[in-house]
N, C-alpha and C. Protein backbone atom coordinates (compact mmCIF):
# COMPACT_ATOMS: atom_id res chain seq x y z
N UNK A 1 14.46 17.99 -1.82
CA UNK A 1 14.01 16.73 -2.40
C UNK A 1 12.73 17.00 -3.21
N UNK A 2 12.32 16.33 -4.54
CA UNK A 2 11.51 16.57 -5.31
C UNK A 2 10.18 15.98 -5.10
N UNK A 3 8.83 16.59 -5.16
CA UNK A 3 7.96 16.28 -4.83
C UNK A 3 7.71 14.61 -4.95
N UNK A 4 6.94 13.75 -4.60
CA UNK A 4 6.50 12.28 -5.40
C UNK A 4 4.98 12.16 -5.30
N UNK A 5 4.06 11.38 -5.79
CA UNK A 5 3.20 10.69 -5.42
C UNK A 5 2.49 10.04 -4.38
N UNK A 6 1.87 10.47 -3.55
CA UNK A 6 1.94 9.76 -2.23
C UNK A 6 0.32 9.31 -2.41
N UNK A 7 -0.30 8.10 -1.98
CA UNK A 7 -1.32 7.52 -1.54
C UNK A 7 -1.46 6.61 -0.17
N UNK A 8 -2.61 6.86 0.32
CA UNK A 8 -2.82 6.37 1.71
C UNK A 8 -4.00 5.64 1.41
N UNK A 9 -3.76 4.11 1.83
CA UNK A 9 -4.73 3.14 0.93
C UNK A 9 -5.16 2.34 2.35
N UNK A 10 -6.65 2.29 2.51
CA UNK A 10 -7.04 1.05 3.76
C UNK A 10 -8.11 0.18 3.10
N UNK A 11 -7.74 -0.64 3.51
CA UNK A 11 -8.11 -2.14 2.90
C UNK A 11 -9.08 -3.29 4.22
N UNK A 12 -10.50 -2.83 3.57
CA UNK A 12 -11.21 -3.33 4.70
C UNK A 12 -11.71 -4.80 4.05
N UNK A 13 -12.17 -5.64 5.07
CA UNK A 13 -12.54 -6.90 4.88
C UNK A 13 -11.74 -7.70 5.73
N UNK A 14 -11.69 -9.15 4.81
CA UNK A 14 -10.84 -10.40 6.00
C UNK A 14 -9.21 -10.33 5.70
N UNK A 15 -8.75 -9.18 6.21
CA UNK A 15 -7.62 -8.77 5.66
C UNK A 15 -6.18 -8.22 6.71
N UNK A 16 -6.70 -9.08 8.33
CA UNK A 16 -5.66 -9.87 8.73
C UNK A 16 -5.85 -10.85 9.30
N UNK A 17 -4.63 -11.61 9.24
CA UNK A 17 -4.42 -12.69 9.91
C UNK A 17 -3.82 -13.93 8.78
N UNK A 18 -4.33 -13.21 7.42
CA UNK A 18 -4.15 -13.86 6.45
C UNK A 18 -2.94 -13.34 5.64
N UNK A 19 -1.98 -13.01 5.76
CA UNK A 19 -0.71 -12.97 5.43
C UNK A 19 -0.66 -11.48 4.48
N UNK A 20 -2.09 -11.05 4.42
CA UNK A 20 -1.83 -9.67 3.79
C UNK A 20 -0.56 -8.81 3.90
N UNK A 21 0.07 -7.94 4.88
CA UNK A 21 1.38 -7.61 4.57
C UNK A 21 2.19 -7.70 4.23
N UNK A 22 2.54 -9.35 4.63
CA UNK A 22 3.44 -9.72 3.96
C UNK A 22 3.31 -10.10 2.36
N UNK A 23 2.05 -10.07 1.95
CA UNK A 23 2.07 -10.66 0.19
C UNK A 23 2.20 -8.85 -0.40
N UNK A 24 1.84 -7.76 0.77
CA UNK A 24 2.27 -6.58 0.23
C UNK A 24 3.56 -6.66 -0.04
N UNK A 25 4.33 -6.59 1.27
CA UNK A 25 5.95 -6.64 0.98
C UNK A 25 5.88 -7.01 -0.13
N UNK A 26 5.94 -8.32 -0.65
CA UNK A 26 6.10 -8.91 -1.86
C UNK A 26 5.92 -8.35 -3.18
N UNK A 27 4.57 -7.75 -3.37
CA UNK A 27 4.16 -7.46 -4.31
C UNK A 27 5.30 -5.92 -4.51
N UNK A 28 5.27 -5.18 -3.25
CA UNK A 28 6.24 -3.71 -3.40
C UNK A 28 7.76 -3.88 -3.80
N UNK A 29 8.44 -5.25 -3.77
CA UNK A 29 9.29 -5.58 -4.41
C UNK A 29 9.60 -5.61 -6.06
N UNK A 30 8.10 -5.72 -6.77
CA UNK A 30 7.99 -5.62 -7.83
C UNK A 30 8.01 -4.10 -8.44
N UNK A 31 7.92 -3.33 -7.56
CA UNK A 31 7.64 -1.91 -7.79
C UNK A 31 8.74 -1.08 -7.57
N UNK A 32 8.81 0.26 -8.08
CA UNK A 32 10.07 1.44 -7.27
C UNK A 32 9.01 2.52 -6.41
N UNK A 33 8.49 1.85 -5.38
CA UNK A 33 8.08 2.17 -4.34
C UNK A 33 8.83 2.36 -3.04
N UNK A 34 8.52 3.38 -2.14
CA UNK A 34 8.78 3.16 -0.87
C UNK A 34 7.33 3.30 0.06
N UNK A 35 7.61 2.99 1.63
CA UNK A 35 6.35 3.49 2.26
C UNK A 35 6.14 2.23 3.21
N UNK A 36 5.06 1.77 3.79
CA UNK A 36 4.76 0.70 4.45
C UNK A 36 3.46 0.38 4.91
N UNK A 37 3.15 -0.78 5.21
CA UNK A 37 1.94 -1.32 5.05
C UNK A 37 1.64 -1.57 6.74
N UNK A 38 0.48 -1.62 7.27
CA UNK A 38 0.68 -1.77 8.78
C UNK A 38 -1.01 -2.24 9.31
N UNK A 39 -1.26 -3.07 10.35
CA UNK A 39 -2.61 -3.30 11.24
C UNK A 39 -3.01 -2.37 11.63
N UNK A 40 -4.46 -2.04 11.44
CA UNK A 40 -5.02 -1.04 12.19
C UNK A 40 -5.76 -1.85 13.26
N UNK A 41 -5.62 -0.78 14.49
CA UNK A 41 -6.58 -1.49 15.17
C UNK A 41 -8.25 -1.93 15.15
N UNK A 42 -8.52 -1.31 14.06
CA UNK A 42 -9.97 -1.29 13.44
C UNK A 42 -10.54 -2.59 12.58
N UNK A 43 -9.39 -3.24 12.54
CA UNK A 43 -9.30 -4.15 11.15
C UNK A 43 -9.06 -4.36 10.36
N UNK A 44 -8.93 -3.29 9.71
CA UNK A 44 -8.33 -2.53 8.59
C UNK A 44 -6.50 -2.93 8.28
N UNK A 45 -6.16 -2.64 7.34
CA UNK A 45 -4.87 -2.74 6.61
C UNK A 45 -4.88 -1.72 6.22
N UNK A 46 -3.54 -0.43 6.83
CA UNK A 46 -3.23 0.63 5.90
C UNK A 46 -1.88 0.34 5.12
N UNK A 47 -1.76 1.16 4.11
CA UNK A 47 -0.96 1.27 3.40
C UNK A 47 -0.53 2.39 2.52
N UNK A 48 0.60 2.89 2.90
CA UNK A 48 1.46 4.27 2.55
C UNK A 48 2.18 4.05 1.20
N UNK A 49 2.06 4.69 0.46
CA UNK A 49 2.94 4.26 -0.91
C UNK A 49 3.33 5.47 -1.78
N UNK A 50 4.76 5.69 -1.99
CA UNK A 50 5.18 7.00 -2.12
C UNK A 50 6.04 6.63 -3.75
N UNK A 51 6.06 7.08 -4.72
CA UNK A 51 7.03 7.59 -5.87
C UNK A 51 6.36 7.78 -7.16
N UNK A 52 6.57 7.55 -8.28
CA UNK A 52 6.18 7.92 -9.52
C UNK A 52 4.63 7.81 -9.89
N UNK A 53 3.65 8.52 -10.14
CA UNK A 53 1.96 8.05 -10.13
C UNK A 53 1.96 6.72 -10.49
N UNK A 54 2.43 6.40 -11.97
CA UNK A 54 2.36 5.15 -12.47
C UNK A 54 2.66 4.18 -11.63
N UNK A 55 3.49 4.51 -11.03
CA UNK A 55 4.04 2.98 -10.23
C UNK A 55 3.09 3.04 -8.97
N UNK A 56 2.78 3.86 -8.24
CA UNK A 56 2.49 3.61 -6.97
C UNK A 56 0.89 3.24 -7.59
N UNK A 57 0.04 4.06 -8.30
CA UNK A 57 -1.30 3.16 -9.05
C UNK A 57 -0.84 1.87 -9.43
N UNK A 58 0.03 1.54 -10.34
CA UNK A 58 0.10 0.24 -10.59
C UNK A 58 -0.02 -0.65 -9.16
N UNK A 59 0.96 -0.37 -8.39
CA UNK A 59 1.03 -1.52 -7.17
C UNK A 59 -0.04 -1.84 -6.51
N UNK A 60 -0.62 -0.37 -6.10
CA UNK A 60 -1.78 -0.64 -5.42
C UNK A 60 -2.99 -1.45 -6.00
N UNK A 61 -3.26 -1.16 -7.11
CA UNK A 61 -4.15 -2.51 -8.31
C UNK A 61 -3.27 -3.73 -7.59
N UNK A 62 -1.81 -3.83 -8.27
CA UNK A 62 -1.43 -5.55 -8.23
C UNK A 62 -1.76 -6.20 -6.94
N UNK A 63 -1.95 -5.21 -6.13
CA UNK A 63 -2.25 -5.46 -4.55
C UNK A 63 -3.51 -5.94 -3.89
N UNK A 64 -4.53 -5.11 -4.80
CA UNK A 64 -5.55 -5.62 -4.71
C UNK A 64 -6.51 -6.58 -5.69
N UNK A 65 -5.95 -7.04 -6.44
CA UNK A 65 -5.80 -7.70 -7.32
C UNK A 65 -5.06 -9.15 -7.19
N UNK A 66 -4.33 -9.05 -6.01
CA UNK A 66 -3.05 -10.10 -5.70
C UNK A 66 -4.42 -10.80 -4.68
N UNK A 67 -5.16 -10.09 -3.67
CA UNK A 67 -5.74 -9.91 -2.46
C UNK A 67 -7.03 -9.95 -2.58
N UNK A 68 -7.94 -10.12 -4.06
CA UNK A 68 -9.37 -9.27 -3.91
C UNK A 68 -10.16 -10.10 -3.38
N UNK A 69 -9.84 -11.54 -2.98
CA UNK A 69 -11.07 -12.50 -2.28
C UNK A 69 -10.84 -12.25 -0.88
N UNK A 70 -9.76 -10.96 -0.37
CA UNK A 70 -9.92 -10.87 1.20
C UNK A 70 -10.85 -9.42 1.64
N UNK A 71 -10.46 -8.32 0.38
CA UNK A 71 -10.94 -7.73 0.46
C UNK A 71 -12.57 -7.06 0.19
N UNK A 72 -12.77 -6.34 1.39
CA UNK A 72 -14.55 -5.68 1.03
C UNK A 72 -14.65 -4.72 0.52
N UNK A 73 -13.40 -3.41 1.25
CA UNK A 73 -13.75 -2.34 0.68
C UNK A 73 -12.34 -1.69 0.28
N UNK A 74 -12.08 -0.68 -0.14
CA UNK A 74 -10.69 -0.27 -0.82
C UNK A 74 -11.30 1.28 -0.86
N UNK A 75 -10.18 2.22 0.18
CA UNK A 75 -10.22 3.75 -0.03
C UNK A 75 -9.20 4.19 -0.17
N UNK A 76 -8.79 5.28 -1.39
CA UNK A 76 -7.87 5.38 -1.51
C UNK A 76 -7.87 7.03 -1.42
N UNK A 77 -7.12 7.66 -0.98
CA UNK A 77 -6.51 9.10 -1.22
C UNK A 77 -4.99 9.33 -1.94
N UNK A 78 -4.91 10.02 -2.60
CA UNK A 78 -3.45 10.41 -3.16
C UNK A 78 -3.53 11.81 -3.29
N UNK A 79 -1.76 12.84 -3.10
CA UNK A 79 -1.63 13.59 -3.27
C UNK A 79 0.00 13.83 -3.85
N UNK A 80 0.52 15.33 -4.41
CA UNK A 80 2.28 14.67 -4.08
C UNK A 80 2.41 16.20 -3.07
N UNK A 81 3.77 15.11 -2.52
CA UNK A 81 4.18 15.84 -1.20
C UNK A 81 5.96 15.00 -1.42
N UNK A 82 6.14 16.20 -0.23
CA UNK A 82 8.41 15.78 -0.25
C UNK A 82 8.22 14.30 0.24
N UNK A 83 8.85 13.13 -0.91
CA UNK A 83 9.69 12.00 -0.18
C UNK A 83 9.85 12.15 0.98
N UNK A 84 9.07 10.84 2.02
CA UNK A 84 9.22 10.56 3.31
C UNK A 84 9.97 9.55 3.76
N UNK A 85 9.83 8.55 2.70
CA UNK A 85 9.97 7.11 3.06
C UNK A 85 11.70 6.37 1.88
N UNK A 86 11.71 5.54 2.73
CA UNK A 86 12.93 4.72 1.77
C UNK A 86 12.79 3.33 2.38
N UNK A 87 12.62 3.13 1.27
CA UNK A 87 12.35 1.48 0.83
C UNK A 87 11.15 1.00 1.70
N UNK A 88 10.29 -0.44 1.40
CA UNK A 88 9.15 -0.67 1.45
C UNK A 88 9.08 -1.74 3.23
N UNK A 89 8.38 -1.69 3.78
CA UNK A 89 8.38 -2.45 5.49
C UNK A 89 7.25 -2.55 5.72
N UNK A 90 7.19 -3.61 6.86
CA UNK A 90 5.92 -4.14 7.35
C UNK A 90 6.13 -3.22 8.72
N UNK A 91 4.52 -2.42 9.13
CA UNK A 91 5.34 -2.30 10.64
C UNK A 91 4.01 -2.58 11.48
């Protein structure tokens, strides 16, 4: 399987309880993404996002961008590595 894009994105601030994952789901529908978005126990919102640079940068903007009056802080890492994931989930 051919390398992709992978970023590991946590999203600090008032960013659960307030429907954040699920407006991810949403937004990763717009995208050819896979990967998933999930509660940390810290507070935090992570989020895994795997395929083409363009797209997985794009989403993550529309994301925080969809979200930015919940969010405080935004860290992002990316690298590419083998396809892990298929299709986008809350877990």
């Amino acid at each position: 399987m051919p390398d992709v894009h992978h970023e590991s994105v946590f999203f600090t601030g008032h960013v659960q309880g307030v429907g954040f994952r699920y407006t991810v789901l949403q937004v990763a529908r717009e995208y050819e993404v896979a990967g998933y978005v999930s509660n940390r126990t810290d507070g935090r919102v992570q989020l895994e996002a795997e395929g083409a640079p363009q797209e997985v940068s794009s989403f993550v903007e529309a994301v925080q961008e969809k979200m930015h009056g919940y969010i405080r802080k935004v860290e992002r890492s990316g690298r590419r590595r083998p396809a892990e994931f298929q299709g986008f989930v809350i877990k």
